[in-house]
Protein backbone atom coordinates (compact mmCIF):
# COMPACT_ATOMS: atom_id res chain seq x y z
CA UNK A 1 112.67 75.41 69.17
CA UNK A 2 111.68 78.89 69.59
CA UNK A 3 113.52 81.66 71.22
CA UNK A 4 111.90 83.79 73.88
CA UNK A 5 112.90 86.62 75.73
CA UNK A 6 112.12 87.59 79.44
CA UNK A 7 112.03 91.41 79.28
CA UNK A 8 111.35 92.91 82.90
CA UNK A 9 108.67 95.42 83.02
CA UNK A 10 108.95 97.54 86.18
CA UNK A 11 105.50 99.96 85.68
CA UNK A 12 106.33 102.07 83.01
CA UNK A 13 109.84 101.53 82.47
CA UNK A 14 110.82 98.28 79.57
CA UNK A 15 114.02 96.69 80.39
CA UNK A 16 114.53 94.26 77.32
CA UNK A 17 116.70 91.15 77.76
CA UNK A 18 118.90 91.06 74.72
CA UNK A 19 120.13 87.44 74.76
CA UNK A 20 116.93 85.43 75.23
CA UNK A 21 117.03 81.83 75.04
CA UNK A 22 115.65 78.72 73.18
CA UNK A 23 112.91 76.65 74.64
CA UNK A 24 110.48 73.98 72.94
CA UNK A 25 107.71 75.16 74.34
CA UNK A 26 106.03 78.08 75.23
CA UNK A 27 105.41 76.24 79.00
CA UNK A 28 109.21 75.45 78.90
CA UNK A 29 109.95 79.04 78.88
CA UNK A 30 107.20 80.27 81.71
CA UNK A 31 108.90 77.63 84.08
CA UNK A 32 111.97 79.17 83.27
CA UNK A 33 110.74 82.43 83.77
CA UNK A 34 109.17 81.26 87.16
CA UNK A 35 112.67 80.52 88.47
CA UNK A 36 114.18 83.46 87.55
CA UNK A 37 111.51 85.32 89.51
CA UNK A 38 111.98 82.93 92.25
CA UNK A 39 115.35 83.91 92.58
CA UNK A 40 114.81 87.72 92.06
CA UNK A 41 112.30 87.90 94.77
CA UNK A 42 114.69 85.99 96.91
CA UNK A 43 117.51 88.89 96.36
CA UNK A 44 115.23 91.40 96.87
CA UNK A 45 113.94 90.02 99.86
CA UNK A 46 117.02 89.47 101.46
CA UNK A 47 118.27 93.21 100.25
CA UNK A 48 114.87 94.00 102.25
CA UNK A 49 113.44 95.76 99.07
CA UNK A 50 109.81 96.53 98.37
CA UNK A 51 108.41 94.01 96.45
CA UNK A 52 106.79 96.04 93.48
CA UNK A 53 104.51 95.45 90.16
CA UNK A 54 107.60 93.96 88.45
CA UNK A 55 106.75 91.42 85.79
CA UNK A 56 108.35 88.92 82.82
CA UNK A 57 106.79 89.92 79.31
CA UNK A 58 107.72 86.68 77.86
CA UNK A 59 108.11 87.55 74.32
CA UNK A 60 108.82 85.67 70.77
CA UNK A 61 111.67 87.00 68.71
CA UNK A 62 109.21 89.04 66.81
CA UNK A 63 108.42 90.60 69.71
CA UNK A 64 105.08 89.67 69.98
CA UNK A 65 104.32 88.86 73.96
CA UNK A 66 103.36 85.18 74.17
CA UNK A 67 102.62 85.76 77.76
CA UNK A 68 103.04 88.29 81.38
CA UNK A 69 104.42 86.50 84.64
CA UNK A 70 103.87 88.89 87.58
CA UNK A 71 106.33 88.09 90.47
CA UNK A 72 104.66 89.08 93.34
CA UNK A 73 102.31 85.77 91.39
CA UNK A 74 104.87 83.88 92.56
CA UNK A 75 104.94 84.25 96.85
CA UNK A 76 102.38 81.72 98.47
CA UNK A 77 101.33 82.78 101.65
CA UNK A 78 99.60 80.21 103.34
């Protein structure tokens, strides 16, 4: 199991999520991720918020980024 952590990048600012959480894979962790952004979106929506550049730097507990999810990724359109 590794631990990753799903620290929110809003443009320049870094806002690091201290607990993380233990996955077995790296795609284990991206769904994960995906949900949380799912339900995100949906509270900003509903707050009738811009939807901005926000993103998940999925990152290893070294810190090294093991991969970017970019919410607005996640709204389908058609």
């Amino acid at each position: 199991m590794t631990h990753y952590y799903f620290n929110i990048r809003r443009h320049d600012v870094l806002d690091r999520d201290l607990e993380g959480a233990e996955f077995a894979t790296f795609e284990e962790a991206y769904e994960e991720a995906s949900q949380a952004a799912r339900e995100m979106l949906a509270e900003k929506v509903l707050a009738n918020h811009v939807i901005d550049g926000s993103c998940f730097e999925i990152t290893t507990e070294d810190g090294a980024v093991a991969g970017e999810l970019a919410f607005r990724s996640l709204i389908r359109f058609t």
